[in-house]
Protein backbone atom coordinates (compact mmCIF):
# COMPACT_ATOMS: atom_id res chain seq x y z
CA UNK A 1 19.71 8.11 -15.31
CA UNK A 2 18.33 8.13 -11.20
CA UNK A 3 18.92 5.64 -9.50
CA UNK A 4 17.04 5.69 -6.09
CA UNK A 5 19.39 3.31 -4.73
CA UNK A 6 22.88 5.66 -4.61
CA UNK A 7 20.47 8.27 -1.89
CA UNK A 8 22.19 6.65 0.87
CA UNK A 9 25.72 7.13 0.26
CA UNK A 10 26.49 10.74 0.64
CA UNK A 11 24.79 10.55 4.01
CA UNK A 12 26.97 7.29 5.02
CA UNK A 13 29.96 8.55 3.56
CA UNK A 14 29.92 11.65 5.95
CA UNK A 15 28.80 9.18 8.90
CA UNK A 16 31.91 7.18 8.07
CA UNK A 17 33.84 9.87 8.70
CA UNK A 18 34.60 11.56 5.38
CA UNK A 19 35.80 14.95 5.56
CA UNK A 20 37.45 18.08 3.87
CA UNK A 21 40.77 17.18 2.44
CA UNK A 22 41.51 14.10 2.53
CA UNK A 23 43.22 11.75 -0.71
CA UNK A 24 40.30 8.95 -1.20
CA UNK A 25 40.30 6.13 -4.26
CA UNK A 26 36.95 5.55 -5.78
CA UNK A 27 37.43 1.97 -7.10
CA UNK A 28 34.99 0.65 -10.11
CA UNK A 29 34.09 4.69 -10.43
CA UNK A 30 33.02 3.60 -13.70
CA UNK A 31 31.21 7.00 -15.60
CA UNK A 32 32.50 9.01 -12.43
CA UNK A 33 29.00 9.77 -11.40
CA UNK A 34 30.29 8.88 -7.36
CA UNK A 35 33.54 10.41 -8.18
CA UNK A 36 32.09 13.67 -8.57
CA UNK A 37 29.97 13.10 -5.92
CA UNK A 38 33.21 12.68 -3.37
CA UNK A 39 34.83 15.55 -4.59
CA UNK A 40 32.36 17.93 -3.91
CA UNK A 41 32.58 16.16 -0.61
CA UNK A 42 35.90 16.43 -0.30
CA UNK A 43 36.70 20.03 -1.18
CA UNK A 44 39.36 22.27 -3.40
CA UNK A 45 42.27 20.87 -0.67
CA UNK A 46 41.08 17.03 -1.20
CA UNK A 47 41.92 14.86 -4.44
CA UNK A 48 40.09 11.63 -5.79
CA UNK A 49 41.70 9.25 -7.80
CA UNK A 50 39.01 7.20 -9.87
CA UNK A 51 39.82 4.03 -11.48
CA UNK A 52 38.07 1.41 -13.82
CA UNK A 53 38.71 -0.81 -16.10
CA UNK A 54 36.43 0.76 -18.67
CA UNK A 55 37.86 2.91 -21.12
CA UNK A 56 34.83 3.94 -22.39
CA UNK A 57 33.12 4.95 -18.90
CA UNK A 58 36.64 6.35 -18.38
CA UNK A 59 36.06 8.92 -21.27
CA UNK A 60 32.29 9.45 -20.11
CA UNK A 61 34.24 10.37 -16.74
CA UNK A 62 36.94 12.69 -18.22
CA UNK A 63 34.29 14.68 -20.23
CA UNK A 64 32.56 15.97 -17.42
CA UNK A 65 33.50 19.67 -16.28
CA UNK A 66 34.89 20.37 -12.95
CA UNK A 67 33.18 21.99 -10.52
CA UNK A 68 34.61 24.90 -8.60
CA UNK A 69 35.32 24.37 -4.99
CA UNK A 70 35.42 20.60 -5.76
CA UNK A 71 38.35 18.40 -5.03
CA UNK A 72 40.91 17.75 -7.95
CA UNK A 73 40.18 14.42 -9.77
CA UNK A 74 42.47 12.68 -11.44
CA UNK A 75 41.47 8.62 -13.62
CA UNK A 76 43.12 5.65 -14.21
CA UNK A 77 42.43 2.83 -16.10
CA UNK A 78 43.09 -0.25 -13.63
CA UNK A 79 42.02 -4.05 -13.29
CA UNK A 80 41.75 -4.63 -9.68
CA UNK A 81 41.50 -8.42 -10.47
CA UNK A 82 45.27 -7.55 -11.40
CA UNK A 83 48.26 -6.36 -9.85
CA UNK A 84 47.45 -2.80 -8.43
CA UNK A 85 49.96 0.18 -9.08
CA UNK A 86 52.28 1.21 -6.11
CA UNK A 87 50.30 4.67 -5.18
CA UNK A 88 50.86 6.26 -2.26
CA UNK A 89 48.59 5.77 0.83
CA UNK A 90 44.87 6.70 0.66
CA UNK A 91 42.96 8.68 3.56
CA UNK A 92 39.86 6.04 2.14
CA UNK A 93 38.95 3.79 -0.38
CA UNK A 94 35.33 3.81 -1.48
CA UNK A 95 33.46 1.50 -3.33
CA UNK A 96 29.90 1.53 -4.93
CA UNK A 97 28.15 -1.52 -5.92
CA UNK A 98 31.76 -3.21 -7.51
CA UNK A 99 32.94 -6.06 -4.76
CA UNK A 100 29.57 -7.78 -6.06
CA UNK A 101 31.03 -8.35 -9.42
CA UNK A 102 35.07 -9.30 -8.35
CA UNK A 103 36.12 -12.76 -9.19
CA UNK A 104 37.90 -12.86 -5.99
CA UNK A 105 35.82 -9.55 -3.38
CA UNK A 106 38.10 -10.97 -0.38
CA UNK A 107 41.81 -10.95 -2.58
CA UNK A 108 40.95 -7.34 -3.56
CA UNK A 109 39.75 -5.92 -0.11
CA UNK A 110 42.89 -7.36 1.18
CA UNK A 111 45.78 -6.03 -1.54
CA UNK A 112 43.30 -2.41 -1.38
CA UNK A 113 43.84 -2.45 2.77
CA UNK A 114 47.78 -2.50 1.85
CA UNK A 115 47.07 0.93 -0.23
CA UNK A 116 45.33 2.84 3.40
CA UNK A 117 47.01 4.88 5.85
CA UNK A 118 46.62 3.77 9.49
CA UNK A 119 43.07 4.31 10.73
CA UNK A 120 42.48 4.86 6.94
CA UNK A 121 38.85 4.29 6.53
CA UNK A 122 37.43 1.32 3.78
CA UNK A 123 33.59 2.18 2.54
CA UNK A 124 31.50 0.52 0.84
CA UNK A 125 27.91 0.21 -0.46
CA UNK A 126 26.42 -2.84 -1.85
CA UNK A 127 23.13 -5.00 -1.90
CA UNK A 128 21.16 -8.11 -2.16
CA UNK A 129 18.80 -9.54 -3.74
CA UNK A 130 17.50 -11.14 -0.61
CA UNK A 131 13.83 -10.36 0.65
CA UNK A 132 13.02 -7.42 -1.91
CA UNK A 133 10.75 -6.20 -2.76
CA UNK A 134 7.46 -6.19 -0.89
CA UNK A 135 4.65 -3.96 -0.06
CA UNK A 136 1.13 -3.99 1.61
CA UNK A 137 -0.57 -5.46 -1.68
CA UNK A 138 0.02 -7.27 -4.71
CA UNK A 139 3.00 -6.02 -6.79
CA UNK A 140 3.96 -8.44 -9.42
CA UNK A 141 5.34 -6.27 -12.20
CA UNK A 142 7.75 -4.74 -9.73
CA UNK A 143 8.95 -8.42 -8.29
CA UNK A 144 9.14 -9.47 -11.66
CA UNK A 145 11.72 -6.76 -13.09
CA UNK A 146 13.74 -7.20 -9.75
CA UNK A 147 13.88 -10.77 -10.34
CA UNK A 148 15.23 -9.80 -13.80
CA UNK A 149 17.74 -7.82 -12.62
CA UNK A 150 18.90 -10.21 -9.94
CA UNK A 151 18.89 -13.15 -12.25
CA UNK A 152 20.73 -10.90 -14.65
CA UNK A 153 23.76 -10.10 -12.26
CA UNK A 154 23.78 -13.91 -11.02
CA UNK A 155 24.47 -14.64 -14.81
CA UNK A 156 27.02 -12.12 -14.91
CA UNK A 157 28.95 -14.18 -12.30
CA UNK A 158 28.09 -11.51 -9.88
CA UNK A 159 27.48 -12.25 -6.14
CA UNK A 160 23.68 -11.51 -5.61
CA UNK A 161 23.51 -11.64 -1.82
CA UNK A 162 27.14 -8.91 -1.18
CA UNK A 163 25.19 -6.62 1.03
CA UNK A 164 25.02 -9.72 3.76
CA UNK A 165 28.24 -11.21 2.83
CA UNK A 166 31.19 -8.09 2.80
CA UNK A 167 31.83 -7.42 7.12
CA UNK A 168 32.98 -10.68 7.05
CA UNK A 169 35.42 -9.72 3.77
CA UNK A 170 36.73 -6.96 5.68
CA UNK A 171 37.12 -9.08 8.93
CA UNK A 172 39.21 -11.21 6.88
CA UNK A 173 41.18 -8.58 5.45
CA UNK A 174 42.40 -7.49 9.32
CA UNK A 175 39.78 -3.94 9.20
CA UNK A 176 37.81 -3.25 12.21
CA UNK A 177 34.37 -3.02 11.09
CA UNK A 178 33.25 0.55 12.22
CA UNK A 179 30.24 1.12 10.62
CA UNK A 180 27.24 -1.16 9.30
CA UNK A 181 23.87 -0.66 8.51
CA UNK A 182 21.32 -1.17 5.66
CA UNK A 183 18.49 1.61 4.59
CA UNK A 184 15.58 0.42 2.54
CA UNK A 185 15.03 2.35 -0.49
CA UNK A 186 11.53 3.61 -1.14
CA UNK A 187 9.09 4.28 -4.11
CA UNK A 188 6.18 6.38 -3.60
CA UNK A 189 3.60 6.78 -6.04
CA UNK A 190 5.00 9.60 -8.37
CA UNK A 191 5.93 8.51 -12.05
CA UNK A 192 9.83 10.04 -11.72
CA UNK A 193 11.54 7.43 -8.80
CA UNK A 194 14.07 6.28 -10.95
CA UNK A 195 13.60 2.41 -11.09
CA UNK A 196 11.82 3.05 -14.70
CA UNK A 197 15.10 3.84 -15.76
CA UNK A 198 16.81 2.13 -13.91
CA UNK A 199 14.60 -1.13 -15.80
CA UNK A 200 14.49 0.29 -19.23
CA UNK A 201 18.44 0.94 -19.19
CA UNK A 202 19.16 -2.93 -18.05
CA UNK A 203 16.78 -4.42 -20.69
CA UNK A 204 19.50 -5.08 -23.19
CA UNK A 205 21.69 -6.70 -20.46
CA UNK A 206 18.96 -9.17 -19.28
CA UNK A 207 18.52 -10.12 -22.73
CA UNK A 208 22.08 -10.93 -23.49
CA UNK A 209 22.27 -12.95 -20.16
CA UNK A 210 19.64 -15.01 -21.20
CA UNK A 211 17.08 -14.24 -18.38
CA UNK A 212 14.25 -12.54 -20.13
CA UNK A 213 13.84 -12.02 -24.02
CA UNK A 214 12.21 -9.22 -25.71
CA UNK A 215 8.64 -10.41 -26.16
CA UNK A 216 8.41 -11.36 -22.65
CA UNK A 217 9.45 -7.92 -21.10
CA UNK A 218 7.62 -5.77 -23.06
CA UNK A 219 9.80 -2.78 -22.57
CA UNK A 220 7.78 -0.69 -24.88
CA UNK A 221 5.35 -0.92 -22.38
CA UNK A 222 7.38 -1.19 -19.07
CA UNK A 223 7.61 2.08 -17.64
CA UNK A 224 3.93 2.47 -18.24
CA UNK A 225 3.43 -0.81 -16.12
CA UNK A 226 5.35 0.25 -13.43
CA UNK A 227 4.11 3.24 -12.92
CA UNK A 228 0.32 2.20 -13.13
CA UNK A 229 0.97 -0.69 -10.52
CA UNK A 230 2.66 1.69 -7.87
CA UNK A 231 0.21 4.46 -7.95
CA UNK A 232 -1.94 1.67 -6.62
CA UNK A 233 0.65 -0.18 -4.20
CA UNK A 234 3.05 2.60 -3.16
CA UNK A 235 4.71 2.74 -0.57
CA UNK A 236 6.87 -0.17 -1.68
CA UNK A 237 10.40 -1.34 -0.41
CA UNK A 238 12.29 -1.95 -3.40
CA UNK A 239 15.43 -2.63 -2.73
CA UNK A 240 18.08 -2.41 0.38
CA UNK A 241 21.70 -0.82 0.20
CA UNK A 242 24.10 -2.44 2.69
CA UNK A 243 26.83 0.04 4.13
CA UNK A 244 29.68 -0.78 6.25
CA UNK A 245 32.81 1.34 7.11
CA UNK A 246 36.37 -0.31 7.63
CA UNK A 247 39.32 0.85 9.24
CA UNK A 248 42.74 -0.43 9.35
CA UNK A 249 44.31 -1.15 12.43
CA UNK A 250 47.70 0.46 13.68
């Protein structure tokens, strides 16, 4: 599965500061798709430590062949709502769309500062639900399956507004904010952007949460919807990631 809304974060990560070599934890690295991602980043001399508290993503993860000239990986099944093991300091910590669902995003920033080496750099990449999506005309198939998925995460106790909300959790946590910005993510008008599946793959999810059922979304028929309503309103802004860059003070 694309998702249009992970192009940003290679681009931040090197803007943060990301380089060559360096030890980073990749927290909520659930199937390892960012993991990966890092280590080619990172290098043969670097090492990425993913964790999750997902067994099964945690197996999806460990399948997947390395890739030569990558960094070393290495995964660990860990709660971050819990107590977190005593590693040894990280060069970074990076995070992809996982403070929004923490029970307690500011308790977990804080204890994960403790695990960073002076100047040791905290990223993250999250979003909101706030504003999206719009475009020059009428787009009501695409408001309505964001409004799905918003209304899905609310109901999974997750925090739909993150992207707006986390400088002020690293503030808290004693990090100089050192980075933050937001990039809009885009959908032209070809039929392979991503959000289809994106849509189809969360169907299941907003059904169990209550939001939609399956007569009203139609999924059957929901890629061809989307499609057929952006080659007629494309360009249109569908969502915004949120980045910000942390570091910890001497």
């Amino acid at each position: 599965m694309i998702n249009p809304s992970n192009a940003p974060t290679s681009r931040f990560l090197r803007d943060a500061g990301m380089e060559p070599g360096m030890r980073v934890l990749d927290i909520g690295c659930a199937n390892g798709i960012l993991t990966r991602e890092l280590a080619q980043l990172l290098g043969k001399n670097g090492h990425v430590h993913g964790v999750d508290s997902n067994e099964d993503r945690l197996a999806d993860a460990r399948s997947q062949p390395a890739e030569p000239e990558q960094a070393s990986i290495t995964y660990e099944n860990v709660d971050l709502s819990g107590s977190l093991p005593d590693w040894e300091p990280f060069d970074a910590i990076v995070g992809r769309r996982i403070l929004m669902y923490l029970p307690d995003a500011a308790e977990t920033v804080r204890r994960l500062t403790a695990l960073l080496k002076t100047d040791g750099l905290m990223i993250f990449q999250e979003h909101s639900a706030t504003g999206m999506p719009f475009a020059a005309g009428p787009i009501p198939q695409h408001r309505q399956a964001h409004d799905w998925l918003w209304r899905m995460i609310a109901a999974e106790d997750g925090t739909i507004t993150m992207g707006l909300e986390f400088p002020k959790l690293l503030e808290k946590a004693a990090l100089d904010i050192a980075h933050y910005r937001a990039e809009v993510i885009m959908l032209g008008s070809a039929s392979d952007q991503g959000i289809e599946d994106v849509a189809n793959y969360m169907v299941d999810r907003v059904i169990e949460a209550g939001v939609a059922d399956r007569e009203t979304i139609q999924p059957d028929s929901l890629t061809e919807r989307l499609v057929a309503e952006r080659q007629k309103a494309s360009p249109i802004a569908w969502d915004m990631a949120y980045l910000i860059c942390g570091t910890k003070r001497s």
